[in-house]
Protein backbone atom coordinates (compact mmCIF):
# COMPACT_ATOMS: atom_id res chain seq x y z
CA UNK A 1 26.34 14.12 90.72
CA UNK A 2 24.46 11.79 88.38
CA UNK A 3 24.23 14.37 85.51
CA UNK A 4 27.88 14.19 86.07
CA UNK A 5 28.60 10.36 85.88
CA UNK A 6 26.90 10.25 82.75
CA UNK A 7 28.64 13.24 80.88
CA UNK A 8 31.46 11.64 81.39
CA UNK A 9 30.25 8.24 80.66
CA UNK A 10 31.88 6.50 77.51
CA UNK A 11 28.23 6.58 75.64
CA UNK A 12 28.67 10.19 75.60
CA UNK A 13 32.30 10.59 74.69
CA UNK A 14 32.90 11.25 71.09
CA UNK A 15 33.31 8.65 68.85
CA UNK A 16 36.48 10.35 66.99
CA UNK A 17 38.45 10.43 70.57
CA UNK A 18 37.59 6.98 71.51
CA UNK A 19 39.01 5.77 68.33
CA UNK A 20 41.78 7.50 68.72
CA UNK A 21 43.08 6.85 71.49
CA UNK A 22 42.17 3.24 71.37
CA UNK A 23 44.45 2.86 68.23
CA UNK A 24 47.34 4.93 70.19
CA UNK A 25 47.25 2.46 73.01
CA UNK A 26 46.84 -0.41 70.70
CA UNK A 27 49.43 0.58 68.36
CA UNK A 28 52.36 0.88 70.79
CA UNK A 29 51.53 -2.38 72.92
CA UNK A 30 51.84 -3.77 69.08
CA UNK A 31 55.15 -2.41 68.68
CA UNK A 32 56.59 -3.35 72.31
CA UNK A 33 55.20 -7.07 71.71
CA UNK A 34 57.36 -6.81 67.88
CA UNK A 35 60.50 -5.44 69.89
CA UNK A 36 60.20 -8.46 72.28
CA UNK A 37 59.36 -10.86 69.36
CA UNK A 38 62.13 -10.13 66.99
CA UNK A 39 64.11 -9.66 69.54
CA UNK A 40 63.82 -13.28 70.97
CA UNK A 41 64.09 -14.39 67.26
CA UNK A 42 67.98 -12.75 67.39
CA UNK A 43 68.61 -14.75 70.87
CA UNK A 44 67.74 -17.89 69.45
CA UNK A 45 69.38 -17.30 66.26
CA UNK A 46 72.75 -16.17 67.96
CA UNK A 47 71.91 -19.71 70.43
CA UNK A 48 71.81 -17.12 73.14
CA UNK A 49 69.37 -19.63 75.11
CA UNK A 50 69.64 -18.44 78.52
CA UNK A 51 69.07 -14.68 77.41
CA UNK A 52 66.09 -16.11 75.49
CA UNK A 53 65.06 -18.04 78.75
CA UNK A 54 64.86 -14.61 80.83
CA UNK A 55 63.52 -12.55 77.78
CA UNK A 56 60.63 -15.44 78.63
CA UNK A 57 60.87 -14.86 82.07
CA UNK A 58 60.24 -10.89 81.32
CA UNK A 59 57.44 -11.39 79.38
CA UNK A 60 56.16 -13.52 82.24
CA UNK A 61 56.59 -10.30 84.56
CA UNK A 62 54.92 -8.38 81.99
CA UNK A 63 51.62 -10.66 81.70
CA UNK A 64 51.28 -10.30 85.25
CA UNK A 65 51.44 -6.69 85.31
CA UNK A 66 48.59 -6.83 83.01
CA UNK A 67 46.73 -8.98 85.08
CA UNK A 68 47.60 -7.41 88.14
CA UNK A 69 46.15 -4.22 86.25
CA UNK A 70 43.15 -6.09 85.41
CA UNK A 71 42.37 -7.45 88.24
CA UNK A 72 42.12 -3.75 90.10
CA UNK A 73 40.47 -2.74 87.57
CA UNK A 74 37.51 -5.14 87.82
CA UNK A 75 37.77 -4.99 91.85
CA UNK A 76 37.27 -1.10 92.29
CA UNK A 77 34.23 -1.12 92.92
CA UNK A 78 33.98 -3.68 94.96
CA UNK A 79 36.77 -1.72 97.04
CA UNK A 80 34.77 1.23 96.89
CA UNK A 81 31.73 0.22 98.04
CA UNK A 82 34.04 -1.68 101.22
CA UNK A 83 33.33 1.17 103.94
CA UNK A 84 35.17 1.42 107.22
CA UNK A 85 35.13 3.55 110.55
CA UNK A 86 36.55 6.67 109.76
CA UNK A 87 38.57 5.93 112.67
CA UNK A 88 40.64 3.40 111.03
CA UNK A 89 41.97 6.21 108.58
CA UNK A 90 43.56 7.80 111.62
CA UNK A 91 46.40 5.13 111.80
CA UNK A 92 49.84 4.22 110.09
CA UNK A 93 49.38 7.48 108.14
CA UNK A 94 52.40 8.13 105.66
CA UNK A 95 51.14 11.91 105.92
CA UNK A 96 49.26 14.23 108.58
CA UNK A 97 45.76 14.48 107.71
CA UNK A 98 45.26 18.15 106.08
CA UNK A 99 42.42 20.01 107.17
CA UNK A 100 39.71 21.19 105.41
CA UNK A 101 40.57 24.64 104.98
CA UNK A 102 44.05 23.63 104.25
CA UNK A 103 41.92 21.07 101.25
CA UNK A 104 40.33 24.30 99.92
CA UNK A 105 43.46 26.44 99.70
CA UNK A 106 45.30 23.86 97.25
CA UNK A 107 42.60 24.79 94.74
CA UNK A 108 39.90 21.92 95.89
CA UNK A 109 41.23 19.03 94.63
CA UNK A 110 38.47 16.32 94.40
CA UNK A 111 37.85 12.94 93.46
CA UNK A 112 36.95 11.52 90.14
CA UNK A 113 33.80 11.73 89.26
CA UNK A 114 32.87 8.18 89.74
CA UNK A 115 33.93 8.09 92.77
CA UNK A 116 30.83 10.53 94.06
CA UNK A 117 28.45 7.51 94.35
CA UNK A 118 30.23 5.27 96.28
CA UNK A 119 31.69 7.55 98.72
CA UNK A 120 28.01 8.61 99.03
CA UNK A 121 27.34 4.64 99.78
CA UNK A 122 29.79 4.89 102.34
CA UNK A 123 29.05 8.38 103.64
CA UNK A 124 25.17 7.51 103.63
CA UNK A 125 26.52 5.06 106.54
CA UNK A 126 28.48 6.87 108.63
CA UNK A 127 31.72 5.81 106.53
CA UNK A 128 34.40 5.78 104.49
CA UNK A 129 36.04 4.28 101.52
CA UNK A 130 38.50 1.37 101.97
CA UNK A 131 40.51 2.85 99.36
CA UNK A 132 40.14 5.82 97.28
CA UNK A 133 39.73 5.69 93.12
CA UNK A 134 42.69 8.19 93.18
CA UNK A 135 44.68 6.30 95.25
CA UNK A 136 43.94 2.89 93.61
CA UNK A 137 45.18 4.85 90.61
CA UNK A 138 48.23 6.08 91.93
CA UNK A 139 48.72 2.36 93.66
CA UNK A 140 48.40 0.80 90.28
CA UNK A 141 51.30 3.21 88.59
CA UNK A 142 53.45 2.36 91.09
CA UNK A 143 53.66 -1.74 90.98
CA UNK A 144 54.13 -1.04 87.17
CA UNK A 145 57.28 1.08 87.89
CA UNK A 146 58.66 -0.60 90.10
CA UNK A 147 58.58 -3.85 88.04
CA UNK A 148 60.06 -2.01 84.81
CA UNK A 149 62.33 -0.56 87.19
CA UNK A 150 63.49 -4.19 88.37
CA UNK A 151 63.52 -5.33 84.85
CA UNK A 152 65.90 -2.42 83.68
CA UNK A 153 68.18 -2.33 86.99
CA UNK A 154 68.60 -5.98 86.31
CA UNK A 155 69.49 -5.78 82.60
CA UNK A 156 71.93 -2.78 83.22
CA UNK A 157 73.87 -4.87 86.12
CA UNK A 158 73.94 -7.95 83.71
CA UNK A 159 75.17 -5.63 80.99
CA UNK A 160 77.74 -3.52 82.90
CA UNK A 161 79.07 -6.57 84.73
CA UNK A 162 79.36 -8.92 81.01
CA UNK A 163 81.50 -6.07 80.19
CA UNK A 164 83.99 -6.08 83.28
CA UNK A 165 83.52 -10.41 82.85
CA UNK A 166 84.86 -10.04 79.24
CA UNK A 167 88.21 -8.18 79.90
CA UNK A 168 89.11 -11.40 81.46
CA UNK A 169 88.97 -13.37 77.89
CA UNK A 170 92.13 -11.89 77.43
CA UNK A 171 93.54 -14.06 80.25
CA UNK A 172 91.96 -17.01 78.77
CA UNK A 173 93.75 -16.59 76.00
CA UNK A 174 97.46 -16.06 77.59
CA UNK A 175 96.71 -19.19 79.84
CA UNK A 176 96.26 -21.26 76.23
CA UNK A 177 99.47 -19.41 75.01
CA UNK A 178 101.69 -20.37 77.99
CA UNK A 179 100.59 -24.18 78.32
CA UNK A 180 101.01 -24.77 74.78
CA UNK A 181 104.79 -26.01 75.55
CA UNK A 182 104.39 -28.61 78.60
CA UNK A 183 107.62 -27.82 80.10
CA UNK A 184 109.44 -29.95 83.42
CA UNK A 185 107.47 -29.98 86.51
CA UNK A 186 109.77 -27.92 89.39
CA UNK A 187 109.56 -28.29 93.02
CA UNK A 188 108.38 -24.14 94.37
CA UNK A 189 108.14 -23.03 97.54
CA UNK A 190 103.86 -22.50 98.24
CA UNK A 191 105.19 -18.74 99.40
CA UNK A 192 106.54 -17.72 96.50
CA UNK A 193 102.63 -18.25 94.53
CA UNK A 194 101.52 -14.99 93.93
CA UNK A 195 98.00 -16.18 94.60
CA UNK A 196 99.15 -17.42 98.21
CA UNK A 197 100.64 -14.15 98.89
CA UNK A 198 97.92 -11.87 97.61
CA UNK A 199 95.21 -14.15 99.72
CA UNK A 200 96.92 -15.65 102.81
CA UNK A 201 97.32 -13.62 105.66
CA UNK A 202 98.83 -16.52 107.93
CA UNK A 203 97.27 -19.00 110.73
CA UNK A 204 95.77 -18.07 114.03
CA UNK A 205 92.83 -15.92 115.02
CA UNK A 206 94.33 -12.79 114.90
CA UNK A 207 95.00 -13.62 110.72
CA UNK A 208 91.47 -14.78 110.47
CA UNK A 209 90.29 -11.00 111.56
CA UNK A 210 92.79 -9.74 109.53
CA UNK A 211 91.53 -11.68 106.60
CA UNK A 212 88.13 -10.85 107.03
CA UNK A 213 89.12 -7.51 106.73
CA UNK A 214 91.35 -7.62 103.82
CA UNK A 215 88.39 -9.28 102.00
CA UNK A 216 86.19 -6.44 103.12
CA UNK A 217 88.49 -3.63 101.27
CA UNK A 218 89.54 -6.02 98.43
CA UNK A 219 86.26 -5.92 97.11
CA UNK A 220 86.41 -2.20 96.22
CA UNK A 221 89.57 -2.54 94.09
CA UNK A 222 90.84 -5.59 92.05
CA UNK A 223 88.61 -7.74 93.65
CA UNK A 224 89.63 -10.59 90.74
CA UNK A 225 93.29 -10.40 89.71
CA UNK A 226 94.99 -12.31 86.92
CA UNK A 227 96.24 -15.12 89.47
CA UNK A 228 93.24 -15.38 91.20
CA UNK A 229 91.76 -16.20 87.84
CA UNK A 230 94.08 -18.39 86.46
CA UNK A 231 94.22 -20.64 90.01
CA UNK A 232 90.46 -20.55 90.30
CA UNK A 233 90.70 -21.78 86.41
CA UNK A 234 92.72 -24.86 86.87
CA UNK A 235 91.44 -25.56 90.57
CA UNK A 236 87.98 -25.95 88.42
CA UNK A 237 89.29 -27.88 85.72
CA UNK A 238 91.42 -30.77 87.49
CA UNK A 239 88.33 -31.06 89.80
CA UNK A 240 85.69 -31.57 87.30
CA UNK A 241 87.35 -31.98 83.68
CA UNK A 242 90.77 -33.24 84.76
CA UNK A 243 91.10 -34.68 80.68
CA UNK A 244 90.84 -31.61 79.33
CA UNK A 245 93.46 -28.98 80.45
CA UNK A 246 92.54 -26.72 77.48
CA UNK A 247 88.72 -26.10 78.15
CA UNK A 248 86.97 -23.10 77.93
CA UNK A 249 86.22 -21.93 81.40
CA UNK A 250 85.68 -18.19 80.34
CA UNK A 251 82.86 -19.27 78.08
CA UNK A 252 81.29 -21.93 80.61
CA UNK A 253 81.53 -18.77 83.33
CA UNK A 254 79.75 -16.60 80.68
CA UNK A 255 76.99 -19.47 80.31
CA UNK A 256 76.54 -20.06 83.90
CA UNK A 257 76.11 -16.47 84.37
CA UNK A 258 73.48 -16.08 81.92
CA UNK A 259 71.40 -18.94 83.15
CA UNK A 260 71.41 -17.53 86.60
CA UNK A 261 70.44 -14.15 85.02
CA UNK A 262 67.06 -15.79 84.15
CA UNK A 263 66.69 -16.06 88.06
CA UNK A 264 67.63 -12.73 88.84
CA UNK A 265 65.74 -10.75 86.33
CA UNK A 266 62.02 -12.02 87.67
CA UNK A 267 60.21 -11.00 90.67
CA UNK A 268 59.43 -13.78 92.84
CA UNK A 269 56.64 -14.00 95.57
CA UNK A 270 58.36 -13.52 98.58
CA UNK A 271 59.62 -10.23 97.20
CA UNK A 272 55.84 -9.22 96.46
CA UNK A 273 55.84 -9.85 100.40
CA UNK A 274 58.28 -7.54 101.19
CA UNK A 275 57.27 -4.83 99.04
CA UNK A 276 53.84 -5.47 101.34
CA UNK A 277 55.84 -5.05 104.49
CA UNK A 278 57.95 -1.68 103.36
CA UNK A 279 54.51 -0.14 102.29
CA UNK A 280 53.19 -1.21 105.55
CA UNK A 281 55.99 0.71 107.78
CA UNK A 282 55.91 3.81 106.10
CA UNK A 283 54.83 5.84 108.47
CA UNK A 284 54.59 9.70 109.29
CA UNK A 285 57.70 10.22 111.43
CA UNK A 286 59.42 7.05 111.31
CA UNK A 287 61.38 8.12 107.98
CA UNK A 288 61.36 4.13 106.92
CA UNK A 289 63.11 4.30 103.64
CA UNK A 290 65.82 6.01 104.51
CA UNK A 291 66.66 3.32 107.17
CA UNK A 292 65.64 0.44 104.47
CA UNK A 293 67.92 1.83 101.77
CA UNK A 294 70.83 0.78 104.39
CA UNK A 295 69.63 -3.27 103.89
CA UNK A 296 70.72 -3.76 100.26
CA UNK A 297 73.88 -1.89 101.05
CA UNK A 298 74.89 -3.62 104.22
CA UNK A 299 74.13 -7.37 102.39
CA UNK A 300 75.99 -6.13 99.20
CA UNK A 301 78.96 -5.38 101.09
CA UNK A 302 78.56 -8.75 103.27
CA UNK A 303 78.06 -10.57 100.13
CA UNK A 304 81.24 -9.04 98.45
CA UNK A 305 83.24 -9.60 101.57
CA UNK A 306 82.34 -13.27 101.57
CA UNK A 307 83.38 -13.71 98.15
CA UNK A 308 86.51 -12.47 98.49
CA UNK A 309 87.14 -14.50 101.92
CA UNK A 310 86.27 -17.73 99.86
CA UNK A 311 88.84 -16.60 97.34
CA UNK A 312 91.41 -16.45 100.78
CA UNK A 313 90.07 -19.47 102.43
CA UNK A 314 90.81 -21.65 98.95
CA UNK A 315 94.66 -19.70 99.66
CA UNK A 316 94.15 -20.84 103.36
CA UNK A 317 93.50 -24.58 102.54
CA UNK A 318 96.94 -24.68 100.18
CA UNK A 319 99.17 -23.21 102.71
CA UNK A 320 98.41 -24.57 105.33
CA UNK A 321 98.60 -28.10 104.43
CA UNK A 322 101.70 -27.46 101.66
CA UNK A 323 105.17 -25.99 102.66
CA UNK A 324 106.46 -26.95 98.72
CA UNK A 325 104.33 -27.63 95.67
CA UNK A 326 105.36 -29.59 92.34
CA UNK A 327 104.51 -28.06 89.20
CA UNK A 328 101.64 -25.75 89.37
CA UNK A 329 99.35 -24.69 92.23
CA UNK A 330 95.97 -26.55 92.76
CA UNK A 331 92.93 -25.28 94.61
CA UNK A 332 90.28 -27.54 96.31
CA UNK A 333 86.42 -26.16 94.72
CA UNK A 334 84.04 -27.02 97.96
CA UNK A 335 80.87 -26.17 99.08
CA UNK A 336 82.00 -26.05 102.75
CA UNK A 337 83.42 -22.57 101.90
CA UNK A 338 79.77 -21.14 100.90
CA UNK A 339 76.78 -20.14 103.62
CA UNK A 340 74.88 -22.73 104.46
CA UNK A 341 77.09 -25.10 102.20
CA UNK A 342 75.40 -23.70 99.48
CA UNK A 343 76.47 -21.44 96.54
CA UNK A 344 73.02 -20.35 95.41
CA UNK A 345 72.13 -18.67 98.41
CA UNK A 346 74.53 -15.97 97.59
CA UNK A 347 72.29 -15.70 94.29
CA UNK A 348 69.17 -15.05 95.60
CA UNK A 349 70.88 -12.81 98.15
CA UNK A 350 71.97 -10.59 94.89
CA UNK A 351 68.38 -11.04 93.46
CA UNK A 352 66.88 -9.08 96.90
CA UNK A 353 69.66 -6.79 96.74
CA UNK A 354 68.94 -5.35 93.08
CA UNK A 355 65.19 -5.75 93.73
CA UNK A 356 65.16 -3.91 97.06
CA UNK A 357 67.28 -1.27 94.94
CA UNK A 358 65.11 -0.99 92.26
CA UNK A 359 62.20 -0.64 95.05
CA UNK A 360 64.04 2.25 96.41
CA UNK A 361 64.73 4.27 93.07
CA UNK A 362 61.22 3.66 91.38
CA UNK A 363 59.78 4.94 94.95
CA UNK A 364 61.57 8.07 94.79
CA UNK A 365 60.63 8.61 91.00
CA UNK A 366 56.93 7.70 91.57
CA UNK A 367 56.60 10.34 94.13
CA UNK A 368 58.72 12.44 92.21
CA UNK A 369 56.37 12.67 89.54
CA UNK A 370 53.05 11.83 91.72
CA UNK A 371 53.35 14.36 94.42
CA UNK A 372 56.52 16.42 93.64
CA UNK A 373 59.62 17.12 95.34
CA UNK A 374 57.98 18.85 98.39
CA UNK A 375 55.35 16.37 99.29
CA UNK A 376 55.08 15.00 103.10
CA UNK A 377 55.51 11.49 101.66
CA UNK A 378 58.78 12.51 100.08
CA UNK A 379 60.39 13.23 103.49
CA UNK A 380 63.08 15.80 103.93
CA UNK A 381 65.64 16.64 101.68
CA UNK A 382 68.51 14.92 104.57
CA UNK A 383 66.69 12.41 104.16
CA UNK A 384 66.59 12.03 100.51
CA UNK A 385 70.05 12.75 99.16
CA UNK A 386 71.13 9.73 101.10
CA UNK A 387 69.33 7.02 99.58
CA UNK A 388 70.05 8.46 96.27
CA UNK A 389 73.55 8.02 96.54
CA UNK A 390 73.46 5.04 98.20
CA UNK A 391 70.87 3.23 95.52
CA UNK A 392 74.05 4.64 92.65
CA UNK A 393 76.84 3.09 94.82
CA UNK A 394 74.90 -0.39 94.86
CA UNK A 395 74.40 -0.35 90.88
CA UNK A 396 78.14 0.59 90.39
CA UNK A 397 79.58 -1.73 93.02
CA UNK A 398 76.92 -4.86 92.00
CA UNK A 399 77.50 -4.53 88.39
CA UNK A 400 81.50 -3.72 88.49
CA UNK A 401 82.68 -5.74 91.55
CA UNK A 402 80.17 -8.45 93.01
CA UNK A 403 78.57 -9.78 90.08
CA UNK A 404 81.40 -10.48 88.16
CA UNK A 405 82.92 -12.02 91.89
CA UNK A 406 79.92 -14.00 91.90
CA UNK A 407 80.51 -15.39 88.31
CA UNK A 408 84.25 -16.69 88.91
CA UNK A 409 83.87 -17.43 93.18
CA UNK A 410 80.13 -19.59 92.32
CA UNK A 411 82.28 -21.71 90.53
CA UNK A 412 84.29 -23.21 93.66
CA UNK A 413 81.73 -25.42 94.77
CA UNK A 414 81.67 -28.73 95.33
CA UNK A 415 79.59 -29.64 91.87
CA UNK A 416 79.44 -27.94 88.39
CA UNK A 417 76.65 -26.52 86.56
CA UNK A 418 75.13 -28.20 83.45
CA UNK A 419 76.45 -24.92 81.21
CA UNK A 420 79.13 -26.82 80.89
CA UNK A 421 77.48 -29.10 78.25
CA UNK A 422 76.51 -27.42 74.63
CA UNK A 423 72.96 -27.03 74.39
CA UNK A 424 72.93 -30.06 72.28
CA UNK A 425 74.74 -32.39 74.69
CA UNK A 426 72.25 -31.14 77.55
CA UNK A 427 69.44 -31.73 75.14
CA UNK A 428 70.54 -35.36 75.10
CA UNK A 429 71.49 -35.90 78.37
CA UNK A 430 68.04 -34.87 79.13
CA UNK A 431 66.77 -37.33 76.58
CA UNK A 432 68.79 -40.04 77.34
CA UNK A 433 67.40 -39.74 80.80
CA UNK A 434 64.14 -39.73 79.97
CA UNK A 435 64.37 -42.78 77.98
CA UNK A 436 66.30 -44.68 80.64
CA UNK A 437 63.49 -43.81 83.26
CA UNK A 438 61.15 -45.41 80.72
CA UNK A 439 62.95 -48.67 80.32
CA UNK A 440 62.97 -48.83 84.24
CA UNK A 441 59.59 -48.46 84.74
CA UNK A 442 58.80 -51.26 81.68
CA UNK A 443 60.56 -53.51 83.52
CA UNK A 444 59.50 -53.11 86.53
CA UNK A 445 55.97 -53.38 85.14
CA UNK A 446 56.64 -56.77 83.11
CA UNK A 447 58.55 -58.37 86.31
CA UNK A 448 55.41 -57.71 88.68
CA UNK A 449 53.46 -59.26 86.15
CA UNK A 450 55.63 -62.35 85.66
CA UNK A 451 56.03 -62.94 89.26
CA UNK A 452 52.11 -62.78 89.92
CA UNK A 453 52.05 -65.87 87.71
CA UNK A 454 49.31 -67.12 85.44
CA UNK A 455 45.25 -66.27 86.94
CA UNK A 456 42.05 -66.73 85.56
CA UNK A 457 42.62 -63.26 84.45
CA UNK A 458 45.94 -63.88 83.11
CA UNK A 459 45.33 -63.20 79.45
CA UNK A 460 44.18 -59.79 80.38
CA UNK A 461 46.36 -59.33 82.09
CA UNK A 462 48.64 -60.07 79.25
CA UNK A 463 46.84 -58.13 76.82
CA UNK A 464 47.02 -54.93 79.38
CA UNK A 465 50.59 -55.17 80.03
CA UNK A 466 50.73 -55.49 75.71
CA UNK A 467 48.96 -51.93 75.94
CA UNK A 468 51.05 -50.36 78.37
CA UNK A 469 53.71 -51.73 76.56
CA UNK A 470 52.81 -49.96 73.35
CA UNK A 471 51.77 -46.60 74.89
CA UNK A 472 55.44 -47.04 76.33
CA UNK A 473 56.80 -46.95 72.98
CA UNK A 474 54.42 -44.47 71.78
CA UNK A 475 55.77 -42.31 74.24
CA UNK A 476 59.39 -42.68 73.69
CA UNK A 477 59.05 -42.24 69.73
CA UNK A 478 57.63 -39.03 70.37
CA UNK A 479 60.46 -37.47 72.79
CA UNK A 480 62.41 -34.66 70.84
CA UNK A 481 66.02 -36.66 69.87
């Protein structure tokens, strides 16, 4: 075994393959990091800051692949020389033990060869392994695909859903057209809307069911029409920028989208957690992905549902307390229409859907390529076809239907986002904040030191609050403007 670790050993590899591959690997991490670079540079240049902001937030996932990688990297062999009861391999298996008859039939597939001194360690004690070197290999592949996969599921969602979010510039543009002229106000019956009577479904419990259940199948076909945007459109604008009837709310959507795409496209910790927990239950027998790949279904369809019954309930509010309105019809944005009174939870609720989707595809591809097709850890092919098709329905419906429903419906809250200042004007704002907080604090500083009158130490005093005083200005001379 030791003659073996050390012709394998990099001191006796040849010096011509070392090289080369060394330059190979180098040579294309080069090339990604270019693609990322120049493409940033195009973001910025096109002022494309919130695509920039989650190109960052990429990169971010990408450094901590790498030190994710290194950091199983340094720790195998600490994990190999961590020996446990061979006992505790008999539990929460995703596969049956094979035999080892059943070992030497598939050709006698071993271990690496570095691996024969630590499992000797181990086996030297009556032991085994925490964790293989294969399967710490095999371990690290897969949190790399399944972030890429994450990364590229997100992108294609933001990308197919831009598209459907664009068709509705041309309804932007007809809304400009037709208020050009401002023509008499008339008195119209609310019932005669044709938002009110695509979205209200009447008063009582028995319409409240019913208009659950129209949002549940309006979500699957024109889920936004042309009314709903153009009431949604003005309920935004005389809530929020009353003085200016003409503004852009297609392009502040589009903004707000992107900035929130910055959220979406990262993995955060708690989804670390549940990757942990869906590892944990995959068990021989208990065929746990195929009832997980149910979850991000079932919440995409309750997210889509809810949506659309904000859409009705904004309907709701207007008919119920209007029999007649004068001019044109008005929606109330509030928060009290969202879970929890709060439109970002249905963001991060669309952030664990498309992860947990992205979990389910890059699982199936992993093993795919790992194992094969007929592997014990693939599970059976009822099994399989299933989560397939359901992991393609939640791409097309996310990206066609609830993502762009998320874009117009996040808007009806009770505040607005700060897309709807240019970058510059937010760049002030910020500014202009920071230097007000400043001026606060300086006063506050020089009226506790007038009010604790003159001391013995007063003209230190004096002289300290003179430094402060200057590092004050210091300070604000050197915030961006």
């Amino acid at each position: 075994a030791g003659g073996e670790v050390d012709a394998d050993a990099l001191e006796y590899t040849p010096t011509w393959i070392v090289a080369g591959v060394c330059s190979l690997i180098v040579t294309i991490s080069l090339a990604a990091e270019r693609c990322l670079h120049y493409l940033g540079k195009t973001l910025k240049r096109k002022h494309q800051k919130a695509l920039f902001e989650a190109l960052l937030k990429v990169k971010e996932e990408l450094m901590l692949l790498g030190f994710i990688s290194l950091l199983m990297t340094v720790s195998q062999d600490v994990i190999q020389r961590t020996c446990i009861p061979p006992s505790w391999t008999n539990y929460l298996l995703p596969c049956k033990k094979m035999e080892e008859h059943s070992v030497a039939a598939l050709g006698g597939r071993r271990l690496l060869p570095r691996n024969a001194p630590r499992s000797d360690h181990c086996r030297n004690k009556g032991k085994v392994p925490l964790l293989s070197l294969e399967a710490l290999h095999q371990l690290h592949i897969f949190i790399f695909v399944l972030a890429i996969t994450h990364v590229i599921f997100s992108v294609l969602t933001m990308v197919l859903g831009g598209a459907k979010i664009r068709q509705w510039k041309q309804w932007e543009t007809e809304i400009h057209k037709n208020n050009a002229g401002n023509g008499p106000k008339k008195l119209t019956n609310v019932q005669q809307f044709e938002f009110i009577r695509e979205r209200f479904n009447g008063v009582g419990m028995e319409s409240t069911v019913l208009s659950w259940m129209h949002s549940f199948v309006k979500q699957f076909y024109a889920s936004v029409t042309k009314s709903d945007y153009a009431t949604m459109r003005l309920g935004f604008i005389m809530t929020h920028c009353r003085g200016n009837p003409k503004f852009g709310f297609h392009r502040y959507m589009v903004r707000a989208l992107e900035a929130d795409f910055k959220k979406v496209v990262g993995i955060r910790w708690y989804l670390w957690i549940f990757v942990v927990i869906f590892m944990l239950l995959n068990v021989n027998g208990w065929h746990t992905y195929f009832w997980i790949s149910f979850l991000p279904l079932i919440l995409l369809l309750a997210v889509g549902t809810k949506l659309e019954h904000v859409i009705a309930q904004l309907a709701h509010d207007v008919a119920e307390k209007h029999s007649a309105i004068e001019g044109d019809l008005v929606v109330n944005p509030s928060d009290e229409h969202f879970w929890c009174g709060k439109p970002r939870v249905i963001l991060y609720l669309i952030h664990f859907i498309l992860f947990q989707n992205a979990f389910e595809i890059a699982l199936f591809f992993w093993i795919l390529t790992t194992y094969g097709f007929n592997s014990c850890i693939m599970d059976h092919v009822p099994f399989i076809v299933p989560r397939l098709v359901i992991g393609v329905v939640i791409q097309l419906l996310c990206s066609y239907s609830t993502l762009p429903l998320y874009a117009i419906v996040a808007q009806m809250g009770t505040f607005f986002n700060k897309e709807i200042f240019d970058e510059h004007i937010q760049q002030g704002l910020v500014g202009w904040a920071q230097k007000a907080r400043m001026r606060t604090e300086l006063s506050k500083d020089a009226a506790a030191a007038a009010a604790a009158g003159p001391t013995r130490h007063g003209a230190s005093s004096r002289l300290e609050m003179l430094r402060r005083a200057a590092a004050m200005m210091q300070c604000r001379r050197s915030l961006p403007r």
